[in-house]
Protein backbone atom coordinates (compact mmCIF):
# COMPACT_ATOMS: atom_id res chain seq x y z
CA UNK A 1 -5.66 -16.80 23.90
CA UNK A 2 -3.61 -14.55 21.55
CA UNK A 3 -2.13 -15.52 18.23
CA UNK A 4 1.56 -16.31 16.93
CA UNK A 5 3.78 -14.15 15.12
CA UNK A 6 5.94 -15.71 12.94
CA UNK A 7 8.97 -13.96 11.72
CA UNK A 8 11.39 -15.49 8.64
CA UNK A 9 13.23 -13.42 5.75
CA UNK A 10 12.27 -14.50 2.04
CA UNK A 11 14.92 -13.92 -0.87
CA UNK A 12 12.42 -12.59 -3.54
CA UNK A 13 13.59 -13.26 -6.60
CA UNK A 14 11.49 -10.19 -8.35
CA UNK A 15 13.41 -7.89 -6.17
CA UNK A 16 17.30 -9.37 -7.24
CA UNK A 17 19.06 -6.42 -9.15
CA UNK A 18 16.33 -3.75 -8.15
CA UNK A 19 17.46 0.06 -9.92
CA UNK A 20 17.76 1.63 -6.35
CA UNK A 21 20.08 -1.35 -5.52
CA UNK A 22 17.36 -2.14 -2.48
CA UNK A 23 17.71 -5.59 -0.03
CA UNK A 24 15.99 -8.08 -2.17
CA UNK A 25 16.12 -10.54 1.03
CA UNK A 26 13.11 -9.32 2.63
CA UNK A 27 11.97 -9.65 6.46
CA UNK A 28 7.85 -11.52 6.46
CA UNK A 29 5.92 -11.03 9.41
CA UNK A 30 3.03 -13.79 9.80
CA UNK A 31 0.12 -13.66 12.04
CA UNK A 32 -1.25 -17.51 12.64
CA UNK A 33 -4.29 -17.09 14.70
CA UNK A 34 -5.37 -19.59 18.26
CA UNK A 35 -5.64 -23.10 17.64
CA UNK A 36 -3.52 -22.84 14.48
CA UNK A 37 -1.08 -25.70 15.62
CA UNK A 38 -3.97 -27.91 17.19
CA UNK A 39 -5.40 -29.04 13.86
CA UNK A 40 -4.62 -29.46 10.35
CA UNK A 41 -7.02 -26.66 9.70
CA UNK A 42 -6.43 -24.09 7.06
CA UNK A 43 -7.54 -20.65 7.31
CA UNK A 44 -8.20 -17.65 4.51
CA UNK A 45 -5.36 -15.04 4.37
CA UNK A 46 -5.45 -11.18 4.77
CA UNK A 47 -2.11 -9.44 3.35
CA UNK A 48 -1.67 -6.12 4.85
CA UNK A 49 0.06 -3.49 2.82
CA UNK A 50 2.07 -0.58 4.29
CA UNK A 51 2.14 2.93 3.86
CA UNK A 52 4.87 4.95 2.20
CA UNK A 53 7.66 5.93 4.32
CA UNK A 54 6.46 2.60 6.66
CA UNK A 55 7.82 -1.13 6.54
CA UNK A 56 6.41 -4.31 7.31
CA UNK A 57 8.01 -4.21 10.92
CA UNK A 58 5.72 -1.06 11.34
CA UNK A 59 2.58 -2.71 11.93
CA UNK A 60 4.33 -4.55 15.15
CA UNK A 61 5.35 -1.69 16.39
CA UNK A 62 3.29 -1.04 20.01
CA UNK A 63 2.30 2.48 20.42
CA UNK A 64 2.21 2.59 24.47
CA UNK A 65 -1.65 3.35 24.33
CA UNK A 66 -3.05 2.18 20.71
CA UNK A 67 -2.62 -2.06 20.05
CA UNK A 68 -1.24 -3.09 17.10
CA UNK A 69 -2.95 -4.36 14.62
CA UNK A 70 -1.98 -8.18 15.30
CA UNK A 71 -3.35 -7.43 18.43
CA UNK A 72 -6.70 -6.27 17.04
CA UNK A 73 -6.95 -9.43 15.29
CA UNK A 74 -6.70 -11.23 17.97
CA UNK A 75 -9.56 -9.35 20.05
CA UNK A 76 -11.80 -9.52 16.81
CA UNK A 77 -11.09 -13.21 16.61
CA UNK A 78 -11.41 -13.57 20.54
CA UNK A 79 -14.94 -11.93 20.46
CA UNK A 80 -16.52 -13.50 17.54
CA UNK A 81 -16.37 -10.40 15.04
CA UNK A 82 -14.50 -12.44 12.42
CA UNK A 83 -13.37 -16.09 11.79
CA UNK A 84 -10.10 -16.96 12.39
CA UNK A 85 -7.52 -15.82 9.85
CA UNK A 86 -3.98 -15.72 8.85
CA UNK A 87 -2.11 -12.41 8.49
CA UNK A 88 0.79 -11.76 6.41
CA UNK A 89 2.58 -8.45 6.66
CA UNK A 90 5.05 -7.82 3.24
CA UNK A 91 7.96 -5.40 3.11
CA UNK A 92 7.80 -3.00 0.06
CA UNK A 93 10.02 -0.37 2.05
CA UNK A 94 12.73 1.36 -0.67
CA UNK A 95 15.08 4.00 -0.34
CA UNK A 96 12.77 6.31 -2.50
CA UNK A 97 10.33 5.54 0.90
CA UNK A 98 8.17 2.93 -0.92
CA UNK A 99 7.21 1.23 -4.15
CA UNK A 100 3.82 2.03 -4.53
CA UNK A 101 3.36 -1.96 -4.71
CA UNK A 102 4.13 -1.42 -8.72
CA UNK A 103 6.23 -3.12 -10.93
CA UNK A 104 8.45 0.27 -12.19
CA UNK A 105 12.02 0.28 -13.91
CA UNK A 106 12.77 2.97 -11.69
CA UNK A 107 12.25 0.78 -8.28
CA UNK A 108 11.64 -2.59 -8.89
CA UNK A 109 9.25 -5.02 -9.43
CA UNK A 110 7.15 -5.16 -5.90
CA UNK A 111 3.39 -6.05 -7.33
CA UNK A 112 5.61 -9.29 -8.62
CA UNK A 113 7.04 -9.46 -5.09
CA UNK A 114 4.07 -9.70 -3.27
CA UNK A 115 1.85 -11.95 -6.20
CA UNK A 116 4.13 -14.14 -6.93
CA UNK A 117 7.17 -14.56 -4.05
CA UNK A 118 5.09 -13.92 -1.20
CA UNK A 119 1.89 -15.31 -1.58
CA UNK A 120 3.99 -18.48 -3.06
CA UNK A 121 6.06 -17.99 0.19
CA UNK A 122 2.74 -18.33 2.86
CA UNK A 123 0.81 -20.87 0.53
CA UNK A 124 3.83 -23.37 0.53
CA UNK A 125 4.65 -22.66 3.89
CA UNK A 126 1.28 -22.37 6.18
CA UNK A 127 -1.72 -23.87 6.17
CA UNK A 128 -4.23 -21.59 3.67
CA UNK A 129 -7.02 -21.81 1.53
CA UNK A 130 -5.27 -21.33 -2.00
CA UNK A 131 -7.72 -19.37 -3.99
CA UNK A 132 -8.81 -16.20 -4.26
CA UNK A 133 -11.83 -16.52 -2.45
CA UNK A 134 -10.80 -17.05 0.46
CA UNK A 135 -7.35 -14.48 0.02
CA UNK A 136 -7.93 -10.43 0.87
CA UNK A 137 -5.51 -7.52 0.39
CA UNK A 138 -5.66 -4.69 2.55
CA UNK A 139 -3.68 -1.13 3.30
CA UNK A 140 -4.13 2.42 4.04
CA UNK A 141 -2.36 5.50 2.25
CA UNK A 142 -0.06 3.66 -0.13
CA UNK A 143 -1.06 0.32 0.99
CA UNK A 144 -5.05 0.93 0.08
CA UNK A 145 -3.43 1.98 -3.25
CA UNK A 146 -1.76 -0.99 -3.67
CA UNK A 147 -4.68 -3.04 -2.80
CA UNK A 148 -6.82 -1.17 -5.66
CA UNK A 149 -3.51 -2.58 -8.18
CA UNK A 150 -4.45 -5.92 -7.31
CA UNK A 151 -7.85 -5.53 -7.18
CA UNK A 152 -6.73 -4.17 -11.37
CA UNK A 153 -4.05 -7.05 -12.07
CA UNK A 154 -5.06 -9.59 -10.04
CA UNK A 155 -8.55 -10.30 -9.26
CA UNK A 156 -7.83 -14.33 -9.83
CA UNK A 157 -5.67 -13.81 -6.86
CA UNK A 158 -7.26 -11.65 -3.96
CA UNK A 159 -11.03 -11.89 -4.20
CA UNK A 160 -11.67 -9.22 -1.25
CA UNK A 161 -9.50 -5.86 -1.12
CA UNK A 162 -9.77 -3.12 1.42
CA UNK A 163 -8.29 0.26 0.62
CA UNK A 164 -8.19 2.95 3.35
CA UNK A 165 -7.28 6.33 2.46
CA UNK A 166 -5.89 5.31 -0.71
CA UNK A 167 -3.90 8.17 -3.17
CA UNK A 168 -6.61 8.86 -5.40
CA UNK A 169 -7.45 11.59 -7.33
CA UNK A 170 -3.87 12.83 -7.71
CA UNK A 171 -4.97 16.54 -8.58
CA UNK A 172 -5.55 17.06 -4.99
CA UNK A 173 -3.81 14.46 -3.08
CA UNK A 174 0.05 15.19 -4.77
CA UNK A 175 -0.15 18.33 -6.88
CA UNK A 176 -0.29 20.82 -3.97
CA UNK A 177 3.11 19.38 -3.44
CA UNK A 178 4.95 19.86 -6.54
CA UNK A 179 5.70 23.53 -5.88
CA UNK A 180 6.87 22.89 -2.50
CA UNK A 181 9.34 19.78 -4.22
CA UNK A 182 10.28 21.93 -7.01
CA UNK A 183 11.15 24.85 -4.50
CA UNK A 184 13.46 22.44 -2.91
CA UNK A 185 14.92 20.73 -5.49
CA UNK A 186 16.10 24.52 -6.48
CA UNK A 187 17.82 25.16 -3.79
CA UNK A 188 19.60 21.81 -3.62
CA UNK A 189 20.95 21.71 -6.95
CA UNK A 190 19.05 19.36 -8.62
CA UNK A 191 17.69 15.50 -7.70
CA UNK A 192 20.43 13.68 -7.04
CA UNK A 193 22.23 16.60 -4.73
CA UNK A 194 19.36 16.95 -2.84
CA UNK A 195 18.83 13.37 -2.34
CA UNK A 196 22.50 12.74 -1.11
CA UNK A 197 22.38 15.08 1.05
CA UNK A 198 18.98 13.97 2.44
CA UNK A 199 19.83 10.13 2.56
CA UNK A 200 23.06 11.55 4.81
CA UNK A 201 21.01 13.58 7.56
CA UNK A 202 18.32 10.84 7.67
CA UNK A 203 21.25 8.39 8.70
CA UNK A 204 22.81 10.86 11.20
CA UNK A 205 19.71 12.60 12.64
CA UNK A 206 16.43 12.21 11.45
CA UNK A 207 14.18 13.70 7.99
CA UNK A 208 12.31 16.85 8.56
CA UNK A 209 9.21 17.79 8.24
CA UNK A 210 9.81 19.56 4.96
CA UNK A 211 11.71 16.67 3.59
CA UNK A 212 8.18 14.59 2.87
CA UNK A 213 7.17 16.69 -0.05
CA UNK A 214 9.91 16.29 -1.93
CA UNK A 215 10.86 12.39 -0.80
CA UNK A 216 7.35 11.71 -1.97
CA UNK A 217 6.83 13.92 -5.16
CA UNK A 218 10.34 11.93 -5.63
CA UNK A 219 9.33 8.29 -5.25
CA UNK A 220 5.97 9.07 -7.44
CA UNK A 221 7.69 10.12 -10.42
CA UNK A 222 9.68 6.72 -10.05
CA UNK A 223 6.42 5.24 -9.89
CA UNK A 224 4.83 6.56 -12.66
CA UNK A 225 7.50 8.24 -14.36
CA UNK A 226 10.07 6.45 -14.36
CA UNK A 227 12.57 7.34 -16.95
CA UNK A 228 15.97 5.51 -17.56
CA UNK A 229 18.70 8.05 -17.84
CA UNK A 230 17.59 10.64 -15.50
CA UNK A 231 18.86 11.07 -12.02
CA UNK A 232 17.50 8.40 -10.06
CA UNK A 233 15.77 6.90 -13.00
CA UNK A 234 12.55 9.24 -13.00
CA UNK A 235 11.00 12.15 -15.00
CA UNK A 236 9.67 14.60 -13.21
CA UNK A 237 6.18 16.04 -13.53
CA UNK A 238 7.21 20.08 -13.52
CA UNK A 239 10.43 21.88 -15.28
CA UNK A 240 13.07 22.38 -12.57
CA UNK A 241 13.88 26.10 -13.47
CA UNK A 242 10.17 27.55 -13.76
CA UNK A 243 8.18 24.75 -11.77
CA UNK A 244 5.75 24.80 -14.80
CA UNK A 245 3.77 21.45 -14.68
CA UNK A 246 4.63 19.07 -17.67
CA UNK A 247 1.71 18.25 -19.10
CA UNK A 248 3.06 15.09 -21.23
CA UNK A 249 4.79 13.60 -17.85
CA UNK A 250 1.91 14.96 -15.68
CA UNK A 251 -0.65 12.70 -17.90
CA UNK A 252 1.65 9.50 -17.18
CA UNK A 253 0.84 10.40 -13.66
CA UNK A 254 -2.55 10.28 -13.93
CA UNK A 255 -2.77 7.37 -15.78
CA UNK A 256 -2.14 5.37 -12.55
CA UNK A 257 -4.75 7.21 -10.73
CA UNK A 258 -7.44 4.78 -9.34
CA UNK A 259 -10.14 7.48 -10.23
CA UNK A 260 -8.74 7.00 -13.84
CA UNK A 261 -8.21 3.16 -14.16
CA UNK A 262 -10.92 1.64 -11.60
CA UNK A 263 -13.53 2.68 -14.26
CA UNK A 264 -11.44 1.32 -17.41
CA UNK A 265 -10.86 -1.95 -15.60
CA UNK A 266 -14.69 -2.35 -13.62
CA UNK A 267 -14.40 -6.01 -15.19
CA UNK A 268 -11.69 -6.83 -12.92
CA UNK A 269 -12.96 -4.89 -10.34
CA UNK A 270 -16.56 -6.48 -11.55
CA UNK A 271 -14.99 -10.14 -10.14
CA UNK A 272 -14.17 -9.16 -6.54
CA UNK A 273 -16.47 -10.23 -3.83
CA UNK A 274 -15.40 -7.98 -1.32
CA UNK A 275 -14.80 -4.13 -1.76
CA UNK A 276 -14.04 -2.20 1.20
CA UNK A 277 -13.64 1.91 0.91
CA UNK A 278 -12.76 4.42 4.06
CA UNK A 279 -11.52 7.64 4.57
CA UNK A 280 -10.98 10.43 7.36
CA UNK A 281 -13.12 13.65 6.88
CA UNK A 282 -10.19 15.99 7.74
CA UNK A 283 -7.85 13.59 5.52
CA UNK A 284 -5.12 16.41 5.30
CA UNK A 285 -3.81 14.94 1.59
CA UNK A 286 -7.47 15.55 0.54
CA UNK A 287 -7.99 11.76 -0.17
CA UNK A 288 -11.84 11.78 0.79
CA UNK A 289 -12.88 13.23 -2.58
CA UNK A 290 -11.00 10.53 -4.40
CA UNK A 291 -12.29 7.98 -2.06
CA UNK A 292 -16.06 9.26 -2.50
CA UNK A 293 -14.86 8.99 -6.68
CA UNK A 294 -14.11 5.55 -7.01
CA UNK A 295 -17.52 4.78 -4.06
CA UNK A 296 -19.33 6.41 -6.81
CA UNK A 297 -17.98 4.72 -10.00
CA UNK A 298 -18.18 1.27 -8.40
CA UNK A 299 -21.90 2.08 -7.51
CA UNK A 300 -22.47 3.15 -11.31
CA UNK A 301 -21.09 -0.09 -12.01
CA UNK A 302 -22.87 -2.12 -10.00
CA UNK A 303 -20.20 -3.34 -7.90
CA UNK A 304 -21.35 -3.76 -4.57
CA UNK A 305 -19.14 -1.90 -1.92
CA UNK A 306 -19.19 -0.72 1.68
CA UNK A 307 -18.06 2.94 1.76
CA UNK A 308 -17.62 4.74 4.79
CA UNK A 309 -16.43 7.89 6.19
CA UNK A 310 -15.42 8.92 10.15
CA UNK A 311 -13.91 12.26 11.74
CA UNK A 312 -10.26 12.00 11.43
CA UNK A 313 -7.37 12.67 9.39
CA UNK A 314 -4.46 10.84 7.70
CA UNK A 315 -2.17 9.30 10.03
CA UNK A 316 -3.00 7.53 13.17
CA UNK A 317 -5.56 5.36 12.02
CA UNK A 318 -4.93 1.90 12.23
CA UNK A 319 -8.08 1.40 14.67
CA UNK A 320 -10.03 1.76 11.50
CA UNK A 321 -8.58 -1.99 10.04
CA UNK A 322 -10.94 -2.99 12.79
CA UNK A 323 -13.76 -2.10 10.72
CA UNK A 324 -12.48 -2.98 7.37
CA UNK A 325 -12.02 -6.75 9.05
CA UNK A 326 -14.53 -7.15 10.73
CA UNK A 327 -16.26 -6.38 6.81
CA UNK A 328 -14.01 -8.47 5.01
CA UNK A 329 -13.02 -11.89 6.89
CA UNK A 330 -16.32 -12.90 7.23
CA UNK A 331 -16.72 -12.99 4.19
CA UNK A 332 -13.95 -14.67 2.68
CA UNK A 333 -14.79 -18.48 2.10
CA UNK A 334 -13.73 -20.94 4.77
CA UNK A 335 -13.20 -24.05 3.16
């Protein structure tokens, strides 16, 4: 017996008069597991959180060959592995290609969106458990990083997060591709030329491979940079004639880096239950090192945490949410 997906849209109200002018009426995807209309049960929640350059529609999106993850709920649920749950499954797409599930002045205020309109939304609307105990946040890429925000802001809200892959350690997971963003920035004239012209082809054809660099170097700085007068409303981290990394921006950066703020907020962390940590061995944006980071500051901390590590790279990896479930529902209190 499989679960229901239930689709609605939800006008956010955090999202109304976003910078980048972005839908603020939002699509919500909402996996209610068997038996949910047979009783007046009420399950714990999981919130799945997307990757950049992904929406939520992504993770219903059938491969041909790999289920989605839905469907692995439902075979974790059909064999035992975890208790029944409820999924919800957020949009934080932008134009930038995501939010980073911040609150910036540059994007928007998405870590409001999902805290306070969403989980509103699903706990007025279904049948949950209303605390934080029995409420996880997961994601990989961008999505584990936003699950390591709320695990920072909002610990009285999710009491179990699981972050796969998550940008961490941004010396090696983003500076390799400042150059290459830089180089193309050059040629295009600046930020906003280059982004008209790239918002154009992506309309009429499709983005190219060498697009991601500078899309994502791009909706960082608008993350972490943000700046209110420059084009697009960011500050970027290198001068656009020499490519010489600015230090003072640079440092905003890396203020948001979990490797930097995990440790100077371990008292939040400290009040979690549930902390999962993965990441592929070939990860090609070098996130196992970060990953193995934070593993090791949570263990100097004494926060108990499952940390784990498995031949693969980046993309391609949603089989591993079976694993990060099957750690975290269980756990997450049923009553």
């Amino acid at each position: 017996m499989n679960g229901l997906l239930e689709s609605s849209e939800l006008l956010s109200p955090a999202l109304e008069s976003n910078p980048l002018g972005d839908p603020a009426r939002r699509k919500l995807t909402v996996y209610l597991p068997p038996g949910h209309g047979a009783s007046d049960r009420r399950y714990p929640v999981v919130y799945f959180l997307h990757a950049f350059g992904n929406s939520g529609g992504s993770w219903t999106n059938a491969s041909g060959f790999a289920p989605t993850v839905p469907a692995r709920l439902d075979a974790l649920i059909e064999s035992g592995a975890i208790p029944p749950v409820i999924g919800v499954f957020p949009d934080a797409w932008t134009s930038l290609g995501g939010s980073q599930w911040v609150n910036s002045d540059a994007i928007g205020r998405y870590r409001d969106y999902l805290t306070k309109d969403v989980v509103g939304y699903v706990d007025r609307t279904f049948r949950t458990l209303p605390k934080a105990a029995s409420r996880a946040v997961v994601g990989h890429s961008s999505g584990g990083y936003g699950a390591l925000v709320m695990g920072r802001y909002h610990a009285d809200l999710f009491g179990h997060i699981g972050a796969h892959a998550a940008d961490a350690y941004f010396e090696y997971c983003y500076l390799p591709d400042l150059p290459k963003a830089a180089a193309a920035l050059l040629k295009a004239g600046g930020v906003e030329a280059w982004h008209a012209e790239f918002q154009t082809r992506v309309r009429e054809t499709k983005m190219r491979g060498d697009d991601f660099p500078v899309v994502n170097v791009l909706a960082m700085a608008a993350a972490y940079s943000p700046k209110k007068g420059e084009p697009l409303g960011v500050e970027l981290p290198f001068d656009a004639n020499t490519g010489r990394l600015r230090l003072d921006v640079w440092n905003r950066w890396l203020v948001h880096d979990p490797v930097r703020f995990v440790p100077k907020f371990m008292d939040a962390f400290r009040k979690l239950k549930t902390v999962y940590l993965d990441c592929g061995t070939r990860d090609e944006f070098n996130i196992r090192w970060g990953t193995r980071m934070l593993a090791e500051e949570f263990e100097k901390a004494g926060v108990e945490r499952v940390h784990e590590e498995f031949e693969d790279g980046h993309s391609g990896v949603s089989y591993r949410f079976a694993r990060s479930l099957s750690v975290l529902v269980p756990n997450l209190a049923q009553d």
